[in-house]
Structures are given as structure tokens and as C-alpha cells.
Protein backbone atom coordinates (compact mmCIF):
# COMPACT_ATOMS: atom_id res chain seq x y z
CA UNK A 1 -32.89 8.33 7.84
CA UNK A 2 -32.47 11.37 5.71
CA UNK A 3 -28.88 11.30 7.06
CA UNK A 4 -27.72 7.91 6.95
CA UNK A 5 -28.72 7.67 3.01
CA UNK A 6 -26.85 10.92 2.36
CA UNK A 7 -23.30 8.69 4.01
CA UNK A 8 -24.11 6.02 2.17
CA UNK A 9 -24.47 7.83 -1.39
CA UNK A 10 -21.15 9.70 0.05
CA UNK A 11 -19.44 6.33 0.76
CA UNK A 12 -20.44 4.98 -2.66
CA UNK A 13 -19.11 8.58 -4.61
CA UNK A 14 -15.79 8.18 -3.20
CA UNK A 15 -15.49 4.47 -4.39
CA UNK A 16 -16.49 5.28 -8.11
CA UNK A 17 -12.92 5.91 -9.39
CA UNK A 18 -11.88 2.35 -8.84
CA UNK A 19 -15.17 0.78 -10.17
CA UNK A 20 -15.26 -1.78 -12.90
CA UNK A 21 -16.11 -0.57 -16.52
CA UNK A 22 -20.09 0.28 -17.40
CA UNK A 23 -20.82 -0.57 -13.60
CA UNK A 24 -24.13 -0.04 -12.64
CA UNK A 25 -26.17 -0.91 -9.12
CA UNK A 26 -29.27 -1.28 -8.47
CA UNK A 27 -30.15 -0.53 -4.91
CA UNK A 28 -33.12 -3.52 -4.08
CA UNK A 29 -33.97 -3.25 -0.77
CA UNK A 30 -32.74 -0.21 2.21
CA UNK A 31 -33.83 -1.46 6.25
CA UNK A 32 -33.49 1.15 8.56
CA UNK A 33 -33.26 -0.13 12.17
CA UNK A 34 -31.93 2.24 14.60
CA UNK A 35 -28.42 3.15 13.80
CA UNK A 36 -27.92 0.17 11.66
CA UNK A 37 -28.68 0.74 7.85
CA UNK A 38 -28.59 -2.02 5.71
CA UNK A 39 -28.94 -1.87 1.95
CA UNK A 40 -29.77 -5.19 -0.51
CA UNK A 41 -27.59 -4.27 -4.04
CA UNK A 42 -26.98 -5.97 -7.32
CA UNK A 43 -24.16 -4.69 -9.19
CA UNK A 44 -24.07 -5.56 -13.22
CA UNK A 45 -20.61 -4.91 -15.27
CA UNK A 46 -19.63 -6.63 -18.70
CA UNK A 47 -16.17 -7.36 -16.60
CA UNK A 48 -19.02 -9.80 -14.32
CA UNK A 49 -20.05 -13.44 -15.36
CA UNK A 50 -23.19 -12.47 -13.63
CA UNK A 51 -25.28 -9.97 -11.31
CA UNK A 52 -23.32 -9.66 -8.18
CA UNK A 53 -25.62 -9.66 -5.12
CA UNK A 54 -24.89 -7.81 -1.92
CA UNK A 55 -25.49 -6.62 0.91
CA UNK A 56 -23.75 -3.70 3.26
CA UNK A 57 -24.37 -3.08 7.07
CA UNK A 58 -23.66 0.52 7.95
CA UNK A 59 -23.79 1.97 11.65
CA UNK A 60 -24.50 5.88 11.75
CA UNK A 61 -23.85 8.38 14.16
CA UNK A 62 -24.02 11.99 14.35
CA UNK A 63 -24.57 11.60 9.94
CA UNK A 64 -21.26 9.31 10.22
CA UNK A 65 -20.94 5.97 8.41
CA UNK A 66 -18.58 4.40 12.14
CA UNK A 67 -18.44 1.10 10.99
CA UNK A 68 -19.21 -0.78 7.43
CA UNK A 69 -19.82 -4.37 6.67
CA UNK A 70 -20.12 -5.64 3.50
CA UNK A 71 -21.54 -8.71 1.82
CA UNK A 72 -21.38 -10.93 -1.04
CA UNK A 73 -24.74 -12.76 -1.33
């Protein structure tokens, strides 16, 4: 589990130069289940009318994120 949340932070670091402006998430809910993480989110930006809920599906192996899903709730 250890792993799999230190690809996921990983995956979110290298995403943060194209974020919108005062983005921050709030991580709601993590499931571990295997190799399948999945991770409840709500991201809040003045550039958003609203919270956006979501949700991403990550498959580990060997400490590897090998295959992302993501989605909009």
C-alpha cells in the first residue's frame, strides 16, 4: 500500500505545472483492493463554478502506476 500511495503522490507532482490557479484537493476516500487503488477527490479552484468530484482507478505493479482511469463524478 505504502507503494502504490507513493505513485500516486508521484503521478499527481508531475501534473502540478499545468494545474488551475489556487487549486487545491482534498483526497476523501483511498480503497485498496489488490493491485487496483482507487482514490475519491474533490478538487476546489476560483477558475471552478463548483467542487469538482472525482474519482481515479490506478493498477500497480512492481511500485508502477500501469494503467490510470480517471473520473468525473
Amino acid at each position: 500500500a505504502v507503494i502504490a500511495l507513493a505513485a500516486i503522490r508521484e503521478n499527481f507532482q508531475a501534473s502540478w505545472p499545468n494545474r488551475p490557479p489556487d487549486l487545491t484537493l482534498e483526497v476523501l476516500r483511498i480503497e485498496l483492493d489488490g493491485p487496483e487503488v482507487t482514490s475519491y477527490w474533490r478538487c476546489h479552484s476560483p477558475a471552478f463554478e463548483a467542487p469538482v468530484d472525482g474519482r481515479d482507478r490506478y493498477w500497480i505493479r512492481d511500485g508502477l502506476i500501469t494503467r490510470l482511469e480517471v473520473d468525473f463524478l
